[in-house]
PDB file of N, CA and C in Angstrom:
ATOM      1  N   UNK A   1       0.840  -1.174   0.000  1.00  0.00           N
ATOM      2  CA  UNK A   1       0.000   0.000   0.000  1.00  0.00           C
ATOM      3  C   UNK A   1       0.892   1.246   0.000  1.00  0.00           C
ATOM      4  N   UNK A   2       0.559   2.326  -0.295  1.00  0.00           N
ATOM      5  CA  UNK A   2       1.392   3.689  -1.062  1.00  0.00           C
ATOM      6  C   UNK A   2       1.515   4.511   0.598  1.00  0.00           C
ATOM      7  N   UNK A   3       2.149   5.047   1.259  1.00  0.00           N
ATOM      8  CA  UNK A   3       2.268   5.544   1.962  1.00  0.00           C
ATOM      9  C   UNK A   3       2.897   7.286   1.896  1.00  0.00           C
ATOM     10  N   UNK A   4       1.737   8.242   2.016  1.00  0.00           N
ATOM     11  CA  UNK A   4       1.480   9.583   1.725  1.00  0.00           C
ATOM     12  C   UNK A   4       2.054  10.529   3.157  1.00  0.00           C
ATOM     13  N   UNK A   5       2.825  11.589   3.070  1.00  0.00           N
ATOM     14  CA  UNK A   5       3.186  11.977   4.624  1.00  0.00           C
ATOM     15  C   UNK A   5       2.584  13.577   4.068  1.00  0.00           C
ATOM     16  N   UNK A   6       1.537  13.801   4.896  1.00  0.00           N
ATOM     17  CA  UNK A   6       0.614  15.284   4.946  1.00  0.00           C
ATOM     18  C   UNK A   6       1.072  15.761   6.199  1.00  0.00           C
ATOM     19  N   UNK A   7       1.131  17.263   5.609  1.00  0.00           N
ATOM     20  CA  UNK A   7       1.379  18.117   6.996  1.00  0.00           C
ATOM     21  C   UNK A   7       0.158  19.197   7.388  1.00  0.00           C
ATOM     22  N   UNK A   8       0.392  19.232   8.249  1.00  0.00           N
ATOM     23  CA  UNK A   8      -0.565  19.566   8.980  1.00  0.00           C
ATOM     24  C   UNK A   8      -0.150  20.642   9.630  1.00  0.00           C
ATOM     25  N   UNK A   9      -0.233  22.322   9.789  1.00  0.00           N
ATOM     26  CA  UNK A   9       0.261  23.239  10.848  1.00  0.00           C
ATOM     27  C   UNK A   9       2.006  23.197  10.456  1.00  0.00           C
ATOM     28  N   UNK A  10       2.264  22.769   9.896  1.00  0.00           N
ATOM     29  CA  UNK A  10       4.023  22.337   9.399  1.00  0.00           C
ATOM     30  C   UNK A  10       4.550  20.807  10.205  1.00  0.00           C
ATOM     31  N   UNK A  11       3.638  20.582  10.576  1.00  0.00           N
ATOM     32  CA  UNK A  11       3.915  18.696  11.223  1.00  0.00           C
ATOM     33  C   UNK A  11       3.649  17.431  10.181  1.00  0.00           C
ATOM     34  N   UNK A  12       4.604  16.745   9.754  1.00  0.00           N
ATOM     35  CA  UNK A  12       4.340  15.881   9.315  1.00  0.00           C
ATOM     36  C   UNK A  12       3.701  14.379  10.288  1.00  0.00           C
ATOM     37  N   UNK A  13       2.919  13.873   9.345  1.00  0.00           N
ATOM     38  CA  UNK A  13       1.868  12.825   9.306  1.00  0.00           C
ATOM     39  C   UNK A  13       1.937  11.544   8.205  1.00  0.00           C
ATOM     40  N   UNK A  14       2.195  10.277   8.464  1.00  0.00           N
ATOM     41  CA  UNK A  14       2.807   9.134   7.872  1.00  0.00           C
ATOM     42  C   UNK A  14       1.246   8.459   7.475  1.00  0.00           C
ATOM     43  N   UNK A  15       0.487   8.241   6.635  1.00  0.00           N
ATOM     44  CA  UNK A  15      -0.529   7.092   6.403  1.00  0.00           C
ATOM     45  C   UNK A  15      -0.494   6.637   4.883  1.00  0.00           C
ATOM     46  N   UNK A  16      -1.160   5.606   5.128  1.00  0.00           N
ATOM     47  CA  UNK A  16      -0.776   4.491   4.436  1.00  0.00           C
ATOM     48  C   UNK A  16      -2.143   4.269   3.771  1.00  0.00           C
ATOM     49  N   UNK A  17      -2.784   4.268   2.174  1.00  0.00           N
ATOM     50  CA  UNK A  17      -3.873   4.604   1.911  1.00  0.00           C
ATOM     51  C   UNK A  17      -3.727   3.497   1.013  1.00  0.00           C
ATOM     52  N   UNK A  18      -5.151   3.392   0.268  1.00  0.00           N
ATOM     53  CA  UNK A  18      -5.098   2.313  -1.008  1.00  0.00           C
ATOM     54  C   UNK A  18      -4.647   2.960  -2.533  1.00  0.00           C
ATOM     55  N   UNK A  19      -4.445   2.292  -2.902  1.00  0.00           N
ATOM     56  CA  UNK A  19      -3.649   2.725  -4.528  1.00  0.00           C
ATOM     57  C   UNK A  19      -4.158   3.526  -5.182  1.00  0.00           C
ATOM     58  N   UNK A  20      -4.104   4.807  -5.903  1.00  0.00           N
ATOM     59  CA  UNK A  20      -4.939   5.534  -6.330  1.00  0.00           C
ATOM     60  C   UNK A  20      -5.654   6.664  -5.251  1.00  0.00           C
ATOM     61  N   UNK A  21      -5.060   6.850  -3.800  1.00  0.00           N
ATOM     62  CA  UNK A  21      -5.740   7.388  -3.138  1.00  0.00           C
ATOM     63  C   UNK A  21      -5.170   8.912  -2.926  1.00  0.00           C
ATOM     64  N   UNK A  22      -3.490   9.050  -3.188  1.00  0.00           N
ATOM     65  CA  UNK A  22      -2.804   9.291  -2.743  1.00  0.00           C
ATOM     66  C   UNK A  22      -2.926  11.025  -3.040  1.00  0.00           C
ATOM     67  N   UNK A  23      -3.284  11.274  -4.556  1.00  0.00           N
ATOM     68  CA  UNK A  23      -3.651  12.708  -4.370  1.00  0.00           C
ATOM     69  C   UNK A  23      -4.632  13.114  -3.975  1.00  0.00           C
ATOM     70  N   UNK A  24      -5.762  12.499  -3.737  1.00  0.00           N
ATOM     71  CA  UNK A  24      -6.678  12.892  -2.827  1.00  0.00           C
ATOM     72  C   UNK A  24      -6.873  13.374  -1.632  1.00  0.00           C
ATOM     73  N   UNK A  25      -5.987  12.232  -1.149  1.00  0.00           N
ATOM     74  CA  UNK A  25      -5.288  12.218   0.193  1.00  0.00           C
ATOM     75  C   UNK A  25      -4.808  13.694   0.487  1.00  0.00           C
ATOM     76  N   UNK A  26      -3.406  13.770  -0.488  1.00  0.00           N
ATOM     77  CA  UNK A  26      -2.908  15.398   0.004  1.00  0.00           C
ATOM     78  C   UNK A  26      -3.493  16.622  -0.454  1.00  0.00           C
ATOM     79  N   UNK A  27      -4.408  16.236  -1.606  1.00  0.00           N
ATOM     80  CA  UNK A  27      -5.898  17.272  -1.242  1.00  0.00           C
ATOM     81  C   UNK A  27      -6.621  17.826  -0.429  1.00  0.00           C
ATOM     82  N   UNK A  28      -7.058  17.029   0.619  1.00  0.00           N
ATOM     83  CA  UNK A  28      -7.371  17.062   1.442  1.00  0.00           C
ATOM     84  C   UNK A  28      -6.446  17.749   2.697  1.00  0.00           C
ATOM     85  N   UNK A  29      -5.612  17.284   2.847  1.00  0.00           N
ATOM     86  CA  UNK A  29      -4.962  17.370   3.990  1.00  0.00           C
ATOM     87  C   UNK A  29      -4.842  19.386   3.251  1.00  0.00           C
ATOM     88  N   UNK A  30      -3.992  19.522   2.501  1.00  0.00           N
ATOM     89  CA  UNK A  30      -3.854  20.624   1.988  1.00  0.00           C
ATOM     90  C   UNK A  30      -5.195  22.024   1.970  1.00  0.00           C
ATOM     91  N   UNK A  31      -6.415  21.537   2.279  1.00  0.00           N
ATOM     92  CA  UNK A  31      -7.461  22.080   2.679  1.00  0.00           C
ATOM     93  C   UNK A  31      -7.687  22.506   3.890  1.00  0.00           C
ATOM     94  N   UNK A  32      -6.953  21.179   4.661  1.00  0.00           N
ATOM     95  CA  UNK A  32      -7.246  21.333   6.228  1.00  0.00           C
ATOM     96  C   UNK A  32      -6.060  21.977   6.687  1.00  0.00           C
ATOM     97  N   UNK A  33      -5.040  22.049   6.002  1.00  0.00           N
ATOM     98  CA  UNK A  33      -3.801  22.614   6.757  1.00  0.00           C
ATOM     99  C   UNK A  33      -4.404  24.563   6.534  1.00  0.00           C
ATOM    100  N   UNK A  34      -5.071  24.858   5.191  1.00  0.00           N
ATOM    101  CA  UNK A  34      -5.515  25.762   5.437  1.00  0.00           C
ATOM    102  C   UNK A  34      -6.101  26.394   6.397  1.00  0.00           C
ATOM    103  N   UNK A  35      -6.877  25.887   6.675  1.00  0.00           N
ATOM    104  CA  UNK A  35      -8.480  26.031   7.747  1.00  0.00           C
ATOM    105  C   UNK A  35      -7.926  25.876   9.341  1.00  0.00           C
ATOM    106  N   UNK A  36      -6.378  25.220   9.283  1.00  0.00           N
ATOM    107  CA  UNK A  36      -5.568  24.803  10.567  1.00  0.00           C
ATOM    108  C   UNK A  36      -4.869  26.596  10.732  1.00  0.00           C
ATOM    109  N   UNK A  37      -4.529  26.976   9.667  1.00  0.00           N
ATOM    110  CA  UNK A  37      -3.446  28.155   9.415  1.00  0.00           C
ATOM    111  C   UNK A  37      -4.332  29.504   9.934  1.00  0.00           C
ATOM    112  N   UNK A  38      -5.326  29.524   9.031  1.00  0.00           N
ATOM    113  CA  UNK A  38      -6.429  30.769   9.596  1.00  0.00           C
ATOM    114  C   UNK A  38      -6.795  30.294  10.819  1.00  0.00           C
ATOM    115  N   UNK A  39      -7.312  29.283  11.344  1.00  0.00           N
ATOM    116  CA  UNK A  39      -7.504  28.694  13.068  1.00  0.00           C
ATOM    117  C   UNK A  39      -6.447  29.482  13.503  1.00  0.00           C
ATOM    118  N   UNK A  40      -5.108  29.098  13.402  1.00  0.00           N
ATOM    119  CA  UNK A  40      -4.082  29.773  14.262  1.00  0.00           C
ATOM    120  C   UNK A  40      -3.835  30.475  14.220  1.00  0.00           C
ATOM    121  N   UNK A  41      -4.182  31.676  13.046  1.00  0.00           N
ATOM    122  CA  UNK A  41      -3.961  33.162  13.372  1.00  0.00           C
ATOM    123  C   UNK A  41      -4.787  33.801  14.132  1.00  0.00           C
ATOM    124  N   UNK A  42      -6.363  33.202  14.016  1.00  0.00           N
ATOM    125  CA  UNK A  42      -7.471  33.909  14.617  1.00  0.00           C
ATOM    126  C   UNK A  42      -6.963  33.904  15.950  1.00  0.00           C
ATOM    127  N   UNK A  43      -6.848  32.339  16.607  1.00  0.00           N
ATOM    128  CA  UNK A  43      -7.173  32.448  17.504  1.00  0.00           C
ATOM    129  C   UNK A  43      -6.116  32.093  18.511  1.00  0.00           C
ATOM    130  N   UNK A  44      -4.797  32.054  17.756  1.00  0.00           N
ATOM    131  CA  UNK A  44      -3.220  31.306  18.036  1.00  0.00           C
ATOM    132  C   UNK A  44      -3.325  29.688  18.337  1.00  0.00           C
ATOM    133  N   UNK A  45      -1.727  29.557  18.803  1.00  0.00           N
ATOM    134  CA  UNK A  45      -1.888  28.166  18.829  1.00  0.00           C
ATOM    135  C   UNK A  45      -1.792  27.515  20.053  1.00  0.00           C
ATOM    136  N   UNK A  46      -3.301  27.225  20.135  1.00  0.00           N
ATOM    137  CA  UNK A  46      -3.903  26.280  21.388  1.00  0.00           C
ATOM    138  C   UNK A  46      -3.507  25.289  21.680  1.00  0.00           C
ATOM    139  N   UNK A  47      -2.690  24.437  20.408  1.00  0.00           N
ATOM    140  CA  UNK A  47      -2.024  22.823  20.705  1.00  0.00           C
ATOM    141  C   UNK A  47      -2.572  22.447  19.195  1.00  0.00           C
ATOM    142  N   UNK A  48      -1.697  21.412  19.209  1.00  0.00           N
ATOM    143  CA  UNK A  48      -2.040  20.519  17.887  1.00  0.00           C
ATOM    144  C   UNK A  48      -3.460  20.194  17.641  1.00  0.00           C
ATOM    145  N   UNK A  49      -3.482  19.330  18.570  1.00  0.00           N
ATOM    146  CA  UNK A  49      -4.672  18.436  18.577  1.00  0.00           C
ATOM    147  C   UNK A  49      -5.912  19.426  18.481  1.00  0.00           C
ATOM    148  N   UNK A  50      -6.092  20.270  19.185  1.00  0.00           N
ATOM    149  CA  UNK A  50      -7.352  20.926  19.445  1.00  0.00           C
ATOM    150  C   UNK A  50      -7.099  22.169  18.172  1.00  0.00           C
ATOM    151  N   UNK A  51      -6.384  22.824  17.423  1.00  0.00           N
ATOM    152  CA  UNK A  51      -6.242  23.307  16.132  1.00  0.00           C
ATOM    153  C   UNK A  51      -6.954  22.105  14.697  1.00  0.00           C
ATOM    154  N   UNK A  52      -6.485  21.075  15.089  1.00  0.00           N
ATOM    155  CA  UNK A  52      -6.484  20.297  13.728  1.00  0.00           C
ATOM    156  C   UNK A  52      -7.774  19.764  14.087  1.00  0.00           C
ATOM    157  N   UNK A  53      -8.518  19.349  15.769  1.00  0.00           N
ATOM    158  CA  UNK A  53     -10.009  19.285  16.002  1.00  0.00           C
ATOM    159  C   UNK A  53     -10.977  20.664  15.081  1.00  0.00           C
ATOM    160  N   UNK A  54     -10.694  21.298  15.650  1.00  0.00           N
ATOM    161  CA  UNK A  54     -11.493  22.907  15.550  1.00  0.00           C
ATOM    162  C   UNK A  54     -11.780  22.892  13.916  1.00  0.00           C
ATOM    163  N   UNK A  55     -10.463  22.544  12.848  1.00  0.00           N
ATOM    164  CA  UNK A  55     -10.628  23.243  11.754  1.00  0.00           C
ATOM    165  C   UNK A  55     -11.166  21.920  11.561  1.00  0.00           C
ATOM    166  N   UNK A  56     -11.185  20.721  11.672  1.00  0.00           N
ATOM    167  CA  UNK A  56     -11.974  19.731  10.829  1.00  0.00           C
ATOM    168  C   UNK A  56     -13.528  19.973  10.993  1.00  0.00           C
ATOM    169  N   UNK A  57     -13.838  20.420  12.323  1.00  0.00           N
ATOM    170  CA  UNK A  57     -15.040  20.423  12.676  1.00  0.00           C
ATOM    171  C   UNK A  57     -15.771  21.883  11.922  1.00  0.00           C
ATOM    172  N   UNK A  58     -14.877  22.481  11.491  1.00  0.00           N
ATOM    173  CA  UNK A  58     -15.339  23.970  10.655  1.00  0.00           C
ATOM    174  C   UNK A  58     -15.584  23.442   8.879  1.00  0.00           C
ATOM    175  N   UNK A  59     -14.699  22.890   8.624  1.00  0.00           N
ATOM    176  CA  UNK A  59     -14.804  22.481   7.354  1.00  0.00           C
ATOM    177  C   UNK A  59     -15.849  21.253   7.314  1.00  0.00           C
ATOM    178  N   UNK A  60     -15.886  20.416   8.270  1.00  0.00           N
ATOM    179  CA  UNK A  60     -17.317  19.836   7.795  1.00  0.00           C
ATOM    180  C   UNK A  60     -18.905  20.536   8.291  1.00  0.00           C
ATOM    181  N   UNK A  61     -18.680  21.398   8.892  1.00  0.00           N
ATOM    182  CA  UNK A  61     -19.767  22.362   9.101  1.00  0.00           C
ATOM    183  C   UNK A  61     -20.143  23.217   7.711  1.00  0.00           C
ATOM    184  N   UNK A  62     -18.986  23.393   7.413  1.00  0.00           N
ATOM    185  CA  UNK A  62     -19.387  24.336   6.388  1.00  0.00           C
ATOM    186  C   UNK A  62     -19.562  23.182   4.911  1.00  0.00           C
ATOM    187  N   UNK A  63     -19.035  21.841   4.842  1.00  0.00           N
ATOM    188  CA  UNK A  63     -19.359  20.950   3.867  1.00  0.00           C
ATOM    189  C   UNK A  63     -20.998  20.637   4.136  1.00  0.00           C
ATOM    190  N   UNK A  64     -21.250  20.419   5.018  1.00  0.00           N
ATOM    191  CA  UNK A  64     -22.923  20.151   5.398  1.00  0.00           C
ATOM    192  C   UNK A  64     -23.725  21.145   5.231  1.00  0.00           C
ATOM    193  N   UNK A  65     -23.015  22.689   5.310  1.00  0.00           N
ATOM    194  CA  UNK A  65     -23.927  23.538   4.560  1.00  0.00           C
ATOM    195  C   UNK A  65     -24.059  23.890   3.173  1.00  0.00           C
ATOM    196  N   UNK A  66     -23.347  23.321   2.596  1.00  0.00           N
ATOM    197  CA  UNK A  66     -23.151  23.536   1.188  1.00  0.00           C
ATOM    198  C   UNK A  66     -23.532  21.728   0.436  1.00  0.00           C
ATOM    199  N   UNK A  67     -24.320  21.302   1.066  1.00  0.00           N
ATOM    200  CA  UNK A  67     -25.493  20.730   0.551  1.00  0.00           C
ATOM    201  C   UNK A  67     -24.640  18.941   0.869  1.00  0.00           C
ATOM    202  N   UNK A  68     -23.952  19.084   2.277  1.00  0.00           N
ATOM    203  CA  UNK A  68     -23.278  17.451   2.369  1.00  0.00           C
ATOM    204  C   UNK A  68     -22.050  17.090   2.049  1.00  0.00           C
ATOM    205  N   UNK A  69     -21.249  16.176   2.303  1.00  0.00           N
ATOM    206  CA  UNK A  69     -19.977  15.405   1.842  1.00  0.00           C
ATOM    207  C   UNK A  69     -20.141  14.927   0.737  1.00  0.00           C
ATOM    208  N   UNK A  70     -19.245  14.603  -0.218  1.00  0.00           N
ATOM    209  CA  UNK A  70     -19.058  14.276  -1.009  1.00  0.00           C
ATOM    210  C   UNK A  70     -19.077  12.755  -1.179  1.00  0.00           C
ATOM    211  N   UNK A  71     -18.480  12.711   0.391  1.00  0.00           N
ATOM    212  CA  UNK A  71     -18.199  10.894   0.483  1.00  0.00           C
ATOM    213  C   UNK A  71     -19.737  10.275   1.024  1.00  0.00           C
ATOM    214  N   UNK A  72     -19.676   9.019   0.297  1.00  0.00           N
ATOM    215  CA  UNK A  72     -21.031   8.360   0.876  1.00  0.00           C
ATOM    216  C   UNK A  72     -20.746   7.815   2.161  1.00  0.00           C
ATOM    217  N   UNK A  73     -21.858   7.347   2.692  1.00  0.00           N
ATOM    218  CA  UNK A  73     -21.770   6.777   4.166  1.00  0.00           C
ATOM    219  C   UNK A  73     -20.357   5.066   3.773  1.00  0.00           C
ATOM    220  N   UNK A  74     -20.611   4.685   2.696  1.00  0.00           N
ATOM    221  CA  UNK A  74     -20.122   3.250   2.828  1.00  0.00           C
ATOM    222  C   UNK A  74     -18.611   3.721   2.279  1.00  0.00           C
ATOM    223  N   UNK A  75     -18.068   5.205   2.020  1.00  0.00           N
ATOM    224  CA  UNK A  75     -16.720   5.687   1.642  1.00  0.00           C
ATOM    225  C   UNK A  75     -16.243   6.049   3.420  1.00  0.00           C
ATOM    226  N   UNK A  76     -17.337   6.621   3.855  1.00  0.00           N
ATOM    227  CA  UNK A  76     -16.910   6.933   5.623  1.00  0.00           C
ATOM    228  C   UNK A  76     -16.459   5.883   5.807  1.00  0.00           C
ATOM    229  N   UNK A  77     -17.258   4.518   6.312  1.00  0.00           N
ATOM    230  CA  UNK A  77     -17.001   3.565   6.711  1.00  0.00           C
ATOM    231  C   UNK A  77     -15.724   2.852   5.968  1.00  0.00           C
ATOM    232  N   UNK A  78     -15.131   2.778   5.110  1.00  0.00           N
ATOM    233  CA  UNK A  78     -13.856   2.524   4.542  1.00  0.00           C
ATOM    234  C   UNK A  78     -13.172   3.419   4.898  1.00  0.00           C
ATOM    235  N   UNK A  79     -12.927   4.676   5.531  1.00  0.00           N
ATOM    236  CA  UNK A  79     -11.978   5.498   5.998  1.00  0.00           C
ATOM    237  C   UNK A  79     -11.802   5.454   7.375  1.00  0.00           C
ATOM    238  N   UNK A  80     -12.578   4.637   8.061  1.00  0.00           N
ATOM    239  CA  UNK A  80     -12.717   4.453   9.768  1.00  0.00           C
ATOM    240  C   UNK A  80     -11.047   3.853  10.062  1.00  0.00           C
ATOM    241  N   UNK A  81     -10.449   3.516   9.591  1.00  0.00           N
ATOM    242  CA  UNK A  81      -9.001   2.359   9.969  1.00  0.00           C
ATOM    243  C   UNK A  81      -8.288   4.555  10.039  1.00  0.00           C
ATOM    244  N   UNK A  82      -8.429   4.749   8.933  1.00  0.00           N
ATOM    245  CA  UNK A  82      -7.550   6.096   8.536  1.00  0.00           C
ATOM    246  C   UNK A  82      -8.138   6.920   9.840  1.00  0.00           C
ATOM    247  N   UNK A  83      -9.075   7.204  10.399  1.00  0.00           N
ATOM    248  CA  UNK A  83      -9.897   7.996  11.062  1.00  0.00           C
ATOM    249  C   UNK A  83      -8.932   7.858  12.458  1.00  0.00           C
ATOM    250  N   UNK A  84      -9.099   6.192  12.824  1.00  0.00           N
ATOM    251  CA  UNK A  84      -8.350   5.398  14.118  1.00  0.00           C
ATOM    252  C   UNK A  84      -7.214   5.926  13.907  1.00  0.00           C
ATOM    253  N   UNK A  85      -6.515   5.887  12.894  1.00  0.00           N
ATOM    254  CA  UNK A  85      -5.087   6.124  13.236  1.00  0.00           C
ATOM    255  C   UNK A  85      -4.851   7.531  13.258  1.00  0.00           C
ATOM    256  N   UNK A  86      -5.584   8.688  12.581  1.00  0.00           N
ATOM    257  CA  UNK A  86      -5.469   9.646  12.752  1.00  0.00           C
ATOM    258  C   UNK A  86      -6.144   9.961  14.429  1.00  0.00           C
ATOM    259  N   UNK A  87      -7.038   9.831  15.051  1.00  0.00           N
ATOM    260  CA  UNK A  87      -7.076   9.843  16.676  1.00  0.00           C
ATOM    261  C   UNK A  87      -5.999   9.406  17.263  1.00  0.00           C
ATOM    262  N   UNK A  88      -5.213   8.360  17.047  1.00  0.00           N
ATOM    263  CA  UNK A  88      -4.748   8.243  17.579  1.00  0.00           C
ATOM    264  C   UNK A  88      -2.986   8.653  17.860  1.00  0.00           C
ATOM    265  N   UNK A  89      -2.893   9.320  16.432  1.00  0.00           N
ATOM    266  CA  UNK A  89      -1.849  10.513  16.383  1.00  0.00           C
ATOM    267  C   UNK A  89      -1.847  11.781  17.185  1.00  0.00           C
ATOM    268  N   UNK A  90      -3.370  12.054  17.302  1.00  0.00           N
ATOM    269  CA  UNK A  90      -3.712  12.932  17.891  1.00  0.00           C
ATOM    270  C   UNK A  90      -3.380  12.763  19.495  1.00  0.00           C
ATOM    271  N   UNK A  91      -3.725  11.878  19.609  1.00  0.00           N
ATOM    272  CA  UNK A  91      -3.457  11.476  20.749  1.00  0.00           C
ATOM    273  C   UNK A  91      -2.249  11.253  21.817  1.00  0.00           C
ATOM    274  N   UNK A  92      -1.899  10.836  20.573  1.00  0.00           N
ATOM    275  CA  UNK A  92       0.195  10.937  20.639  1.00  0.00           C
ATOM    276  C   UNK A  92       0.847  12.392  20.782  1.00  0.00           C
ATOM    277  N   UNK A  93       0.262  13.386  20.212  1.00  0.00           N
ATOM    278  CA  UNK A  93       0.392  14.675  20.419  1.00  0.00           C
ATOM    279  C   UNK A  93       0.471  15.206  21.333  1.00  0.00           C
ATOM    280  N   UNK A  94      -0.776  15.256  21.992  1.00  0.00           N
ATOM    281  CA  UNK A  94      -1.688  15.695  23.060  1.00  0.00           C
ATOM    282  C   UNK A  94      -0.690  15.132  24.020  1.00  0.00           C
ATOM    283  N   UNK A  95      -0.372  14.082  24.192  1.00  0.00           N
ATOM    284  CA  UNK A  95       0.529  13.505  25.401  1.00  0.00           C
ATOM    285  C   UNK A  95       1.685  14.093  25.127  1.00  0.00           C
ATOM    286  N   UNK A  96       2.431  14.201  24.099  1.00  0.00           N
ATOM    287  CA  UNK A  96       3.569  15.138  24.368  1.00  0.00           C
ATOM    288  C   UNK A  96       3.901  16.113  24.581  1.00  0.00           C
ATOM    289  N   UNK A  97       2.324  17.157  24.014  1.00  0.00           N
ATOM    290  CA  UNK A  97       2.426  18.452  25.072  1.00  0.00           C
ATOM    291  C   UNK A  97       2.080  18.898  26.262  1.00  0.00           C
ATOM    292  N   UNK A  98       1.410  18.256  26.683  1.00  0.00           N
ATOM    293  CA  UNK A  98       1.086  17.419  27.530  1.00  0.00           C
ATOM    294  C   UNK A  98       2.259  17.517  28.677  1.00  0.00           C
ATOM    295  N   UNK A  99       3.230  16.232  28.333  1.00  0.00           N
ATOM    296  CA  UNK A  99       4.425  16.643  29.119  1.00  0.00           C
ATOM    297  C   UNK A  99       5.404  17.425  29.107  1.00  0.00           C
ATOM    298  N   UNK A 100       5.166  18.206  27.903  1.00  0.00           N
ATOM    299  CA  UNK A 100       6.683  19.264  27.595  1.00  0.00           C
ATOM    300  C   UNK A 100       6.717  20.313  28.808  1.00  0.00           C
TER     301      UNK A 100
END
């Protein structure tokens, strides 16, 4: 499987997607690093985790107002493994600032 590294806020991020996924992939991420960038000017930087929370939760707010996702429910559910591992990066974060 093709393994894509997206940054995020200027942090790189390692996942591992199916064949053909891969510019999509940094499509995406490249959207959210936006929406991460204006987050942190508005409002500075609160921490990883809760920047890269905030802007996902803005960009699918504003995807649901502009008439839904693109992805079907059974494309969600094939992205749940990607979802897990992205929580749980997050998570990995959070604990290291955490202790810094």
């Amino acid at each position: 499987m093709p393994q894509v590294t997206l940054t995020i806020n200027n942090a790189p991020y390692q996942f591992t997607c199916n064949e053909g996924e891969q510019d999509r992939l940094l499509e995406l991420a490249q959207l959210l690093d936006v929406k991460v960038t204006q987050l942190a000017r508005a409002i500075g930087q609160v921490g990883e985790a809760k920047l890269i929370l905030m802007a996902s939760l803005i960009a699918l707010d504003e995807a649901s107002e502009n008439g839904g996702s693109s992805l079907s429910r059974g494309d969600l559910v094939s992205h749940l493994g990607d979802m897990d591992t992205l929580a749980a990066q997050i998570e990995h974060i959070a604990a290291r600032m955490e202790s810094a």
